[in-house]
Protein backbone atom coordinates (compact mmCIF):
# COMPACT_ATOMS: atom_id res chain seq x y z
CA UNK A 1 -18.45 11.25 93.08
CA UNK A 2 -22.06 11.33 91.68
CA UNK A 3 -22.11 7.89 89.26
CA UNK A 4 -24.45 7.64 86.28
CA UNK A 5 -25.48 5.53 84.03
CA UNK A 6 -25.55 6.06 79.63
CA UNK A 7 -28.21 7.24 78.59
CA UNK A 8 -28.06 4.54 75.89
CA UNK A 9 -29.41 2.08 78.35
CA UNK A 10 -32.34 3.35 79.78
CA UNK A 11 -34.45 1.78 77.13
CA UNK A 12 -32.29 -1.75 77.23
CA UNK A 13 -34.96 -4.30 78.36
CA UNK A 14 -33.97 -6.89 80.79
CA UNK A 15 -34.22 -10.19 79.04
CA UNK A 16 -37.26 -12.15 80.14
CA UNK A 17 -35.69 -15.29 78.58
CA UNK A 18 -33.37 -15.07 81.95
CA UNK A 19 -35.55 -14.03 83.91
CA UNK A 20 -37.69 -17.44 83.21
CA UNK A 21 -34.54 -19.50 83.07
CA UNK A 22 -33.62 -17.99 86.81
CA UNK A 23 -36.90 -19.36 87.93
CA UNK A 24 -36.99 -22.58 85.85
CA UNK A 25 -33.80 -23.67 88.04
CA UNK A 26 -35.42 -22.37 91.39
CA UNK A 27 -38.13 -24.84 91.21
CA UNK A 28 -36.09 -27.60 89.04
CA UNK A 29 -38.09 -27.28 85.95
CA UNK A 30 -37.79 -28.16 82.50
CA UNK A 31 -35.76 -25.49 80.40
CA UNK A 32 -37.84 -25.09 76.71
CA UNK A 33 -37.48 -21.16 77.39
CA UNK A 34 -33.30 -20.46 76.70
CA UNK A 35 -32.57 -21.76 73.12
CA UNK A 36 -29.45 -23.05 74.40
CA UNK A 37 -29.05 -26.16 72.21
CA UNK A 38 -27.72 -29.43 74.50
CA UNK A 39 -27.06 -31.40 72.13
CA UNK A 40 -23.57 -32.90 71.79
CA UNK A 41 -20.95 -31.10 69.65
CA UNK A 42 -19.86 -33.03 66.94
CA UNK A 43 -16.56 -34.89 67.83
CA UNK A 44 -14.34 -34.00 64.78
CA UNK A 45 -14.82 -30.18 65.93
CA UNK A 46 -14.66 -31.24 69.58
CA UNK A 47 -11.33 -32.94 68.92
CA UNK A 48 -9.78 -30.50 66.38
CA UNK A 49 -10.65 -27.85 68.90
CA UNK A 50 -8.92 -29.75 71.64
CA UNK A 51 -5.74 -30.67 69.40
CA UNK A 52 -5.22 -27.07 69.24
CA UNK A 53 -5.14 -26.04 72.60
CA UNK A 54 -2.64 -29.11 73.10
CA UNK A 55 -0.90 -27.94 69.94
CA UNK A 56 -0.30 -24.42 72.35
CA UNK A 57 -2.60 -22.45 69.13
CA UNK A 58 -3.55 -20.26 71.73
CA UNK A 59 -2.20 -17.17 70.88
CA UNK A 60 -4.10 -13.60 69.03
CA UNK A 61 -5.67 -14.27 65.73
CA UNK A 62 -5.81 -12.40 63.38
CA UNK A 63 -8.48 -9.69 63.97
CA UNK A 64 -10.37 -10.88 60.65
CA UNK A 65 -10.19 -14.67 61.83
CA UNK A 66 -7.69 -17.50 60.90
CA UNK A 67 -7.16 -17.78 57.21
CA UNK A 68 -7.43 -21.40 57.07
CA UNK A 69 -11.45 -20.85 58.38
CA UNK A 70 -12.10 -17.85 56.55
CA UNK A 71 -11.23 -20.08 52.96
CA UNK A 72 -13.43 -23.51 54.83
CA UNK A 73 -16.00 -20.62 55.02
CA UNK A 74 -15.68 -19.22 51.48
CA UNK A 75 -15.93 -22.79 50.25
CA UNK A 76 -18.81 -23.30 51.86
CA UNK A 77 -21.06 -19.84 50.94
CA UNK A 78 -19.84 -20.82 47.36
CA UNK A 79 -21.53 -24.52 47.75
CA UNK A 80 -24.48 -23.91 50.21
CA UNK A 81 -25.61 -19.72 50.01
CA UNK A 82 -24.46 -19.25 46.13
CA UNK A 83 -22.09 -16.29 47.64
CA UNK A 84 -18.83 -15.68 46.13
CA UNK A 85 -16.82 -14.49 48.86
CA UNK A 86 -13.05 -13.66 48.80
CA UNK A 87 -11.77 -15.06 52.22
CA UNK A 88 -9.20 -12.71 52.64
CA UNK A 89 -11.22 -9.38 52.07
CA UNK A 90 -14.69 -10.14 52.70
CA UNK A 91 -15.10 -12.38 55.47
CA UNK A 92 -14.87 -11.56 58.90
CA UNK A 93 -14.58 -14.15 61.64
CA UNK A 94 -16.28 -13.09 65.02
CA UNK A 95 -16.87 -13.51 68.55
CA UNK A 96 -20.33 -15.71 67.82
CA UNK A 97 -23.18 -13.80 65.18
CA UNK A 98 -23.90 -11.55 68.03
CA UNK A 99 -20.90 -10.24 67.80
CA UNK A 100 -21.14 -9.77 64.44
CA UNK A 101 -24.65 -7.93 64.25
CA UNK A 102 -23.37 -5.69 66.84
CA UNK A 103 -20.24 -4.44 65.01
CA UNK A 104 -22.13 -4.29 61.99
CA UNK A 105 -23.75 -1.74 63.46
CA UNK A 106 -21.66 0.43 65.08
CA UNK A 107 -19.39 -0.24 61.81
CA UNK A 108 -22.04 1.00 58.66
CA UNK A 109 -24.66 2.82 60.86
CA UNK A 110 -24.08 6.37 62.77
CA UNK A 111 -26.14 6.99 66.14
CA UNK A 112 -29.36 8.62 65.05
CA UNK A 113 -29.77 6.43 61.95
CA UNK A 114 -33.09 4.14 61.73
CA UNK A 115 -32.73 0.37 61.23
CA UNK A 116 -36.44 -1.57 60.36
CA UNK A 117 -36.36 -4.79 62.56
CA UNK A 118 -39.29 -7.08 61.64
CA UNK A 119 -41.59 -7.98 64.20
CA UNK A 120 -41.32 -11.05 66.21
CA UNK A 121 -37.97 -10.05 66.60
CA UNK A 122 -34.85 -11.89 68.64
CA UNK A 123 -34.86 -9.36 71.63
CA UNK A 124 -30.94 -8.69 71.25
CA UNK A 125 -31.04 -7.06 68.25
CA UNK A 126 -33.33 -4.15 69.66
CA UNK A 127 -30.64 -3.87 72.39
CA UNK A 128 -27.79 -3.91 70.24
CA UNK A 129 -28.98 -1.00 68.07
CA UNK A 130 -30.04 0.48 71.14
CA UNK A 131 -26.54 0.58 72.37
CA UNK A 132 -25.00 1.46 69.29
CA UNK A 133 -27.30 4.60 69.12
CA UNK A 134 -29.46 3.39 66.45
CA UNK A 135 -33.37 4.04 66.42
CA UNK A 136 -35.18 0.81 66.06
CA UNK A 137 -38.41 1.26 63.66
CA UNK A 138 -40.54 -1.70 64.27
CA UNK A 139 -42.54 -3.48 61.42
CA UNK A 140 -45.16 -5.74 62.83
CA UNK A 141 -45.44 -9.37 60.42
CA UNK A 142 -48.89 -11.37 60.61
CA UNK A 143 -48.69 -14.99 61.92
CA UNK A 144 -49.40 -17.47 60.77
CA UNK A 145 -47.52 -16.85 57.84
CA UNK A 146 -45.23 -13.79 58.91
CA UNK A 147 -45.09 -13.02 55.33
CA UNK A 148 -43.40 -9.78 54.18
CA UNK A 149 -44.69 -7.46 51.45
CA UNK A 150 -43.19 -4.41 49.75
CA UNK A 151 -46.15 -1.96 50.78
CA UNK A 152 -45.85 -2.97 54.82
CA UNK A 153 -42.02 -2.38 54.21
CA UNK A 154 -42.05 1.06 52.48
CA UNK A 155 -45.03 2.35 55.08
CA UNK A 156 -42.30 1.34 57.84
CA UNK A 157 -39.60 3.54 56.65
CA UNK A 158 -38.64 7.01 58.16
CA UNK A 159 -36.66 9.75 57.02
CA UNK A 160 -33.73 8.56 59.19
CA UNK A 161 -33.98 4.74 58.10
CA UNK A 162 -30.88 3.62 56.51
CA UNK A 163 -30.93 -0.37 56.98
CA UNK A 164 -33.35 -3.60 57.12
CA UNK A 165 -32.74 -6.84 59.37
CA UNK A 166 -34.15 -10.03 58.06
CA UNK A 167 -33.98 -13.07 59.92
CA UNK A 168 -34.35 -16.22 57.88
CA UNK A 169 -34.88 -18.73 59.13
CA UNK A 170 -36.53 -16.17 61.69
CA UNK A 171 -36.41 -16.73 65.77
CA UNK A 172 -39.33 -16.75 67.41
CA UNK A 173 -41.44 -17.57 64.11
CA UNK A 174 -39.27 -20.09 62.30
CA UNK A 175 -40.27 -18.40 59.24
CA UNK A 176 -37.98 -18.90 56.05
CA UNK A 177 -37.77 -16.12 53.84
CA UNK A 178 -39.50 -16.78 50.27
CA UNK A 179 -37.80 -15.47 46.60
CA UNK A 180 -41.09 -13.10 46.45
CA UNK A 181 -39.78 -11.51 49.57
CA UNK A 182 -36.57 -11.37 48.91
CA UNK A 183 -36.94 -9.25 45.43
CA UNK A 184 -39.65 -6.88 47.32
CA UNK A 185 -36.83 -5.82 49.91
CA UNK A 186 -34.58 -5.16 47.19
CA UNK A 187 -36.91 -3.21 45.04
CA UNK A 188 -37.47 -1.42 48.22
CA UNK A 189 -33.78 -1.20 48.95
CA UNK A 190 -33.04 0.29 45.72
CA UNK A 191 -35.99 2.87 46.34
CA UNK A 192 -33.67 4.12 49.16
CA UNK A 193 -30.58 2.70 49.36
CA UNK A 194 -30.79 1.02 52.35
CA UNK A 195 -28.49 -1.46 53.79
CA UNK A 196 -29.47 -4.85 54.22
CA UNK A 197 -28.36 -6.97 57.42
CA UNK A 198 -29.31 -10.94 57.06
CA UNK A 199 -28.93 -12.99 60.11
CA UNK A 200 -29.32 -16.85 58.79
CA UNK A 201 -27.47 -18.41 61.85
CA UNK A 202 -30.30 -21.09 61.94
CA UNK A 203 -29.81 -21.60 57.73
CA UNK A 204 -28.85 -25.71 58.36
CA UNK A 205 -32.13 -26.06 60.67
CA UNK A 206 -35.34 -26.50 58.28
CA UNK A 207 -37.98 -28.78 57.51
CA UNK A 208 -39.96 -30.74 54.59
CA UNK A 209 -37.21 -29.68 51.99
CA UNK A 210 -37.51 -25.92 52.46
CA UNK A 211 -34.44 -24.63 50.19
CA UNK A 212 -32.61 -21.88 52.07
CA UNK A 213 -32.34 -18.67 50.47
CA UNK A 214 -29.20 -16.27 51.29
CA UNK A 215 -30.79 -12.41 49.96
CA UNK A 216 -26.81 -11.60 48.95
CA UNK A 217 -27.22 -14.17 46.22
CA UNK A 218 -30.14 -12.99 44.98
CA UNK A 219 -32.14 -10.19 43.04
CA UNK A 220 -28.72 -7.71 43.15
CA UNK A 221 -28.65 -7.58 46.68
CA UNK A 222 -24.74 -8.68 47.22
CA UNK A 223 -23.18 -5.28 47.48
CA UNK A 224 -25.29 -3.62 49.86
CA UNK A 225 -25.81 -6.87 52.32
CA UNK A 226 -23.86 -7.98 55.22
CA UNK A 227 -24.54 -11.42 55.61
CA UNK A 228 -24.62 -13.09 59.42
CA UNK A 229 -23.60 -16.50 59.94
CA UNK A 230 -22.56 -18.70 63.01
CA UNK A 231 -21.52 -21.79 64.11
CA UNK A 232 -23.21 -21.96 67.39
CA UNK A 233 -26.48 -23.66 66.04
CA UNK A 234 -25.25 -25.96 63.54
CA UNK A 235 -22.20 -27.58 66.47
CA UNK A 236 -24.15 -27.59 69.37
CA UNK A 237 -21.04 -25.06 70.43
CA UNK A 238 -23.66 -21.75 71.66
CA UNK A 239 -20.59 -21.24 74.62
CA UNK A 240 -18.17 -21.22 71.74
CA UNK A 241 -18.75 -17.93 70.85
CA UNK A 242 -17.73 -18.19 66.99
CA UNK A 243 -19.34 -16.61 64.16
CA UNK A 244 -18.75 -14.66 60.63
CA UNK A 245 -19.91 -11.76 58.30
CA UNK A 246 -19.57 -11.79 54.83
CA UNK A 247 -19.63 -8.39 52.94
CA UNK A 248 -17.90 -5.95 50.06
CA UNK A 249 -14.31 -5.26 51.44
CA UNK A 250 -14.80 -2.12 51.90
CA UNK A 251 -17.77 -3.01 54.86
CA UNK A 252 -15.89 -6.06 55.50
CA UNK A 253 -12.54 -3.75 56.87
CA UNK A 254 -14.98 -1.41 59.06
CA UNK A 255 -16.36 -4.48 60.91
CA UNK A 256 -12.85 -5.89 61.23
CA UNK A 257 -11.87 -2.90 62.63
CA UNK A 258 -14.55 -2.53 65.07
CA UNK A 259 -14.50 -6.17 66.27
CA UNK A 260 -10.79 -5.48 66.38
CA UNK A 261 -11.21 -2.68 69.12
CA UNK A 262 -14.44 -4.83 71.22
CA UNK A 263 -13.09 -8.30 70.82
CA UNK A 264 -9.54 -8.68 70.17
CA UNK A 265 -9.95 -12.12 67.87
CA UNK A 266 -12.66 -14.72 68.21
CA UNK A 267 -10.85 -17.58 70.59
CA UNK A 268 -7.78 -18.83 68.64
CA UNK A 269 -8.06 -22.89 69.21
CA UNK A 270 -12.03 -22.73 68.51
CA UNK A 271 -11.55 -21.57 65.25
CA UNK A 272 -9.47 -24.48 63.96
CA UNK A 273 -12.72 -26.59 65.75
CA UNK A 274 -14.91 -25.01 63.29
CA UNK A 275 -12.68 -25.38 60.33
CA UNK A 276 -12.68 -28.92 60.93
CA UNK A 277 -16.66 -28.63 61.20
CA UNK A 278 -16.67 -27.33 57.32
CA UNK A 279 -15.47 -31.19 56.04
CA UNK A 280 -18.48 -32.64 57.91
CA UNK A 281 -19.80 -35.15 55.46
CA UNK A 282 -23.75 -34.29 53.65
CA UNK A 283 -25.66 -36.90 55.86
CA UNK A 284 -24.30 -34.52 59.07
CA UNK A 285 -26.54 -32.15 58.39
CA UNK A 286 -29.36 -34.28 56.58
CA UNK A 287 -29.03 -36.76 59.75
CA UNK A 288 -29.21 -32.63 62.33
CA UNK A 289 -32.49 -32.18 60.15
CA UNK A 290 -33.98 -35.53 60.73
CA UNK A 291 -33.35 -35.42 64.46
CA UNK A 292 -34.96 -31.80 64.94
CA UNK A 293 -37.53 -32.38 63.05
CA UNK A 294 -38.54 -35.69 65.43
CA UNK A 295 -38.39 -33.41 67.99
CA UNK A 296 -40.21 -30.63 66.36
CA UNK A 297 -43.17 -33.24 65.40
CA UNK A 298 -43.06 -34.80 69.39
CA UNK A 299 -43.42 -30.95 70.71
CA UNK A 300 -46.17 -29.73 68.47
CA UNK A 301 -48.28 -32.67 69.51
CA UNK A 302 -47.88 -32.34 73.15
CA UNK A 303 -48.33 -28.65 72.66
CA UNK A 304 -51.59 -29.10 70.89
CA UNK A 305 -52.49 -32.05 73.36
CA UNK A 306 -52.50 -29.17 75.90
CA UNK A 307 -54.26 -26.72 74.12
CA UNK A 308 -51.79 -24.50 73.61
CA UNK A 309 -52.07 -24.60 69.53
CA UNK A 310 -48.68 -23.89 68.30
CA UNK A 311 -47.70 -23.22 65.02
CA UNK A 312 -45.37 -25.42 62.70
CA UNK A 313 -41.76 -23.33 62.44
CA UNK A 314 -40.38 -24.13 59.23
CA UNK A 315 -36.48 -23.41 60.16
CA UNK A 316 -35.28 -23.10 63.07
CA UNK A 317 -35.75 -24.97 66.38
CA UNK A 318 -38.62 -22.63 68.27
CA UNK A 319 -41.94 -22.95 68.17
CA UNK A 320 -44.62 -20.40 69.09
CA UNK A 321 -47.76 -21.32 70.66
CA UNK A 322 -51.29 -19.44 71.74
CA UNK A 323 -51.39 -19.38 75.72
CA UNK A 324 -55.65 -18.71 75.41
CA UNK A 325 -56.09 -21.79 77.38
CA UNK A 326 -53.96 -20.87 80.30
CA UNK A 327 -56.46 -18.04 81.19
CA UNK A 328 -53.95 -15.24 81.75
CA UNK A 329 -54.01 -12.08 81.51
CA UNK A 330 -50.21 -11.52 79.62
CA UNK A 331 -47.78 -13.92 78.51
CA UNK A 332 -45.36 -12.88 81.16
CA UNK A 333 -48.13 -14.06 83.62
CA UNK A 334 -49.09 -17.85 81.72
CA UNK A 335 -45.00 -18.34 81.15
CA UNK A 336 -45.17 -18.46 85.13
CA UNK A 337 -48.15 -20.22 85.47
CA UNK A 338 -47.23 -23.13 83.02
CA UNK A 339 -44.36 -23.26 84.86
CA UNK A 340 -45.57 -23.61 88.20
CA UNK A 341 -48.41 -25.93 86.96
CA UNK A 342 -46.27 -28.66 84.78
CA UNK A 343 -42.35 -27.18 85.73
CA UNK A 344 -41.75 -26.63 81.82
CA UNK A 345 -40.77 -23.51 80.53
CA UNK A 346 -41.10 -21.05 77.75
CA UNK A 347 -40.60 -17.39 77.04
CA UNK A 348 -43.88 -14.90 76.99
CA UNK A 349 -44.64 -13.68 73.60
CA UNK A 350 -44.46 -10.12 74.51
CA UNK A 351 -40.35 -10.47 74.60
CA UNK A 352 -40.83 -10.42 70.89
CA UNK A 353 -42.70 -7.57 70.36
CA UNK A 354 -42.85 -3.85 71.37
CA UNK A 355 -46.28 -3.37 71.38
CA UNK A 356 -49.21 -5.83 72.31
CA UNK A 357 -49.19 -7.98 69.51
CA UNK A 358 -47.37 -10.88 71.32
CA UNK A 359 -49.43 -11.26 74.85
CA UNK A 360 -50.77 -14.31 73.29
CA UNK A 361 -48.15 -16.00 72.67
CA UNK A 362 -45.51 -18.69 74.42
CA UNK A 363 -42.06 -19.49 72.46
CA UNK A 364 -40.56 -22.75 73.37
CA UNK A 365 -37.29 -24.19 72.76
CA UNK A 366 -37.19 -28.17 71.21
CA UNK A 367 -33.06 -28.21 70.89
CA UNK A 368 -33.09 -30.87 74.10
CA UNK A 369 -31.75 -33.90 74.46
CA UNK A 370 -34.58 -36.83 74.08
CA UNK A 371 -34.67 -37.63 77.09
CA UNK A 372 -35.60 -34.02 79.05
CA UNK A 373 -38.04 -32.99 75.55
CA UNK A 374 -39.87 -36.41 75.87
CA UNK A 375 -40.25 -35.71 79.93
CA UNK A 376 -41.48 -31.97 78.83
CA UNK A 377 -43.68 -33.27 76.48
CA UNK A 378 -45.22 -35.68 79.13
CA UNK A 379 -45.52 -32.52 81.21
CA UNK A 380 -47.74 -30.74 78.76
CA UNK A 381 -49.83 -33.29 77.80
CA UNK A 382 -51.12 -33.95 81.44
CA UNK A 383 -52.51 -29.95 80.92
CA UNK A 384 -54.89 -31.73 78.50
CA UNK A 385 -55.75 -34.68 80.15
């Protein structure tokens, strides 16, 4: 039998984030490359999570996510996002954000249609729209600011384009989404009447009082968005898999539907872990701020004690520095150097672009215990000694 592979995936790029983490373990380095957050989970959504196994809640969900989460989650987009969502028609529990993203796609989008991703872009979303059939038009954002404007945004479009992704807070570049930005993608929206994707898994993780702003609540945006949220970040739970979309019911069934046939349900006792999450007390996430953003502060100085010259993320828990000083000639080549010279490492820069834009840039990870961040640090510094 001749075997053959879909033609979908010929353009699917091998992740270089695992590629680095394969040889971070080989020669027992320091992991600020995978974001894989090892923090502890919280205990009252560790425990809740393991009552319900021993309470045997272990069965199918429903497709659309327990009911019980889906109103903790409607409570909490009406408190923290300013989004009125019904729980029972416009919320959509998932197997983790990723999950969501991807059946957004295959549920709103036909193969053939164009979705703009901003540029640095998370590397999965490419793939996923790649998979889904979906042709990926690329709009490149300046650092250090990564600022979007309506101009850059209409000169990205294409005949075919019938959706945006924004990121906010963004991963690589921490950026946060201003109003100003906001109301340009939905003048621009309006122009063509476009769909709007938001991923704000990271929306708990910002610094120096940055206000969070969800682009469903504002400038009429809410009935053509599908908001992306997740749990993964905020826990400490990434293996967890558990995430959400919010959108118009109509949207909201297709994605059901679609998770429905990839996924089943999102794991049963998991979601009554995350439920329990929603009653965490205000200084939980004011105390998750403070602690990143010690970290955040202990990285950037080792990073500049090293030359390296990162720039300050302002959500998020990535930071992007300039590998210049490393002498290479692509990032690919100084993530493996810096690795082999101080066992720390990162992801090169070009995993966040499609065209050369990124070769001069290293992303690294600061969700780490103290401990292994402080011994990283220590590692980078001696580059500048």
């Amino acid at each position: 039998m001749s075997m053959s592979i879909s033609k979908r995936l010929h353009e699917l790029a091998q992740s270089d984030i695992r590629a680095m983490t394969r040889r971070c373990m080989e020669v027992g380095g320091i992991n600020l490359g995978q974001g894989i957050c090892d923090l502890p989970t919280p205990p009252l959504v560790r425990d809740a999570a393991i009552q319900a196994i021993l309470d045997r809640k272990s069965i199918y969900s429903p497709c659309e996510g327990i009911l019980r989460l889906r109103q903790a989650i409607s409570a909490k987009l009406e408190r923290d996002n300013g989004i009125a969502a019904d729980p029972r028609s416009e919320i959509v529990v998932t197997t983790g954000s990723a999950a969501a993203f991807a059946c957004t796609l295959h549920a709103l989008l036909d193969p053939g249609d164009g979705l703009v991703i901003p540029q640095p872009h998370y590397g999965y979303h490419v793939n996923a729209a790649r998979v889904a059939g979906v042709e990926v038009h690329s709009l490149v954002l300046n650092e250090p600011e990564y600022l979007l404007d309506a101009d850059s945004l209409r000169a990205s479009l294409r005949p075919n384009t019938r959706a945006i992704l924004l990121c906010t807070p963004g991963n690589p570049s921490g950026h946060m989404l201003r109003r100003e930005e906001i109301e340009c993608v939905a003048e621009v929206a309006r122009e063509r009447d476009l769909l709007v994707i938001t991923d704000e898994i990271y929306e708990y993780i910002r610094y120096e009082g940055r206000e969070h702003l969800s682009p469903a609540a504002l400038a009429g945006l809410g009935p053509r968005t599908v908001t992306i949220m997740g749990l993964s970040k905020t826990f400490s739970i990434t293996g967890w898999r558990l995430g959400y979309a919010v959108a118009s019911p109509a949207m909201a069934e297709a994605i059901s539907l679609v998770h429905d046939v990839f996924y089943i349900c999102a794991p049963t006792p998991l979601q009554y872990g995350v439920t329990a999450g929603f009653a965490s007390p205000p200084d939980f996430f004011e105390d998750m701020r403070s602690d990143y953003a010690s970290k955040r502060e202990r990285l950037f100085g080792a990073l500049s004690t090293a030359g390296l010259d990162p720039i300050q993320p302002e959500g998020a828990y990535y930071m992007l520095a300039r590998s210049a000083a490393l002498n290479c000639s692509s990032s690919k080549e100084a993530a493996f150097s810096l690795l082999e010279r101080c066992g720390v490492a990162s992801v090169p820069g070009a995993a966040f672009y499609s065209g050369p834009q990124g070769e001069d840039w290293l992303r690294f990870c600061f969700a780490k215990e103290d401990a292994e961040l402080d011994e990283a640090c220590a590692r980078l510094e001696r580059l500048g000694a």
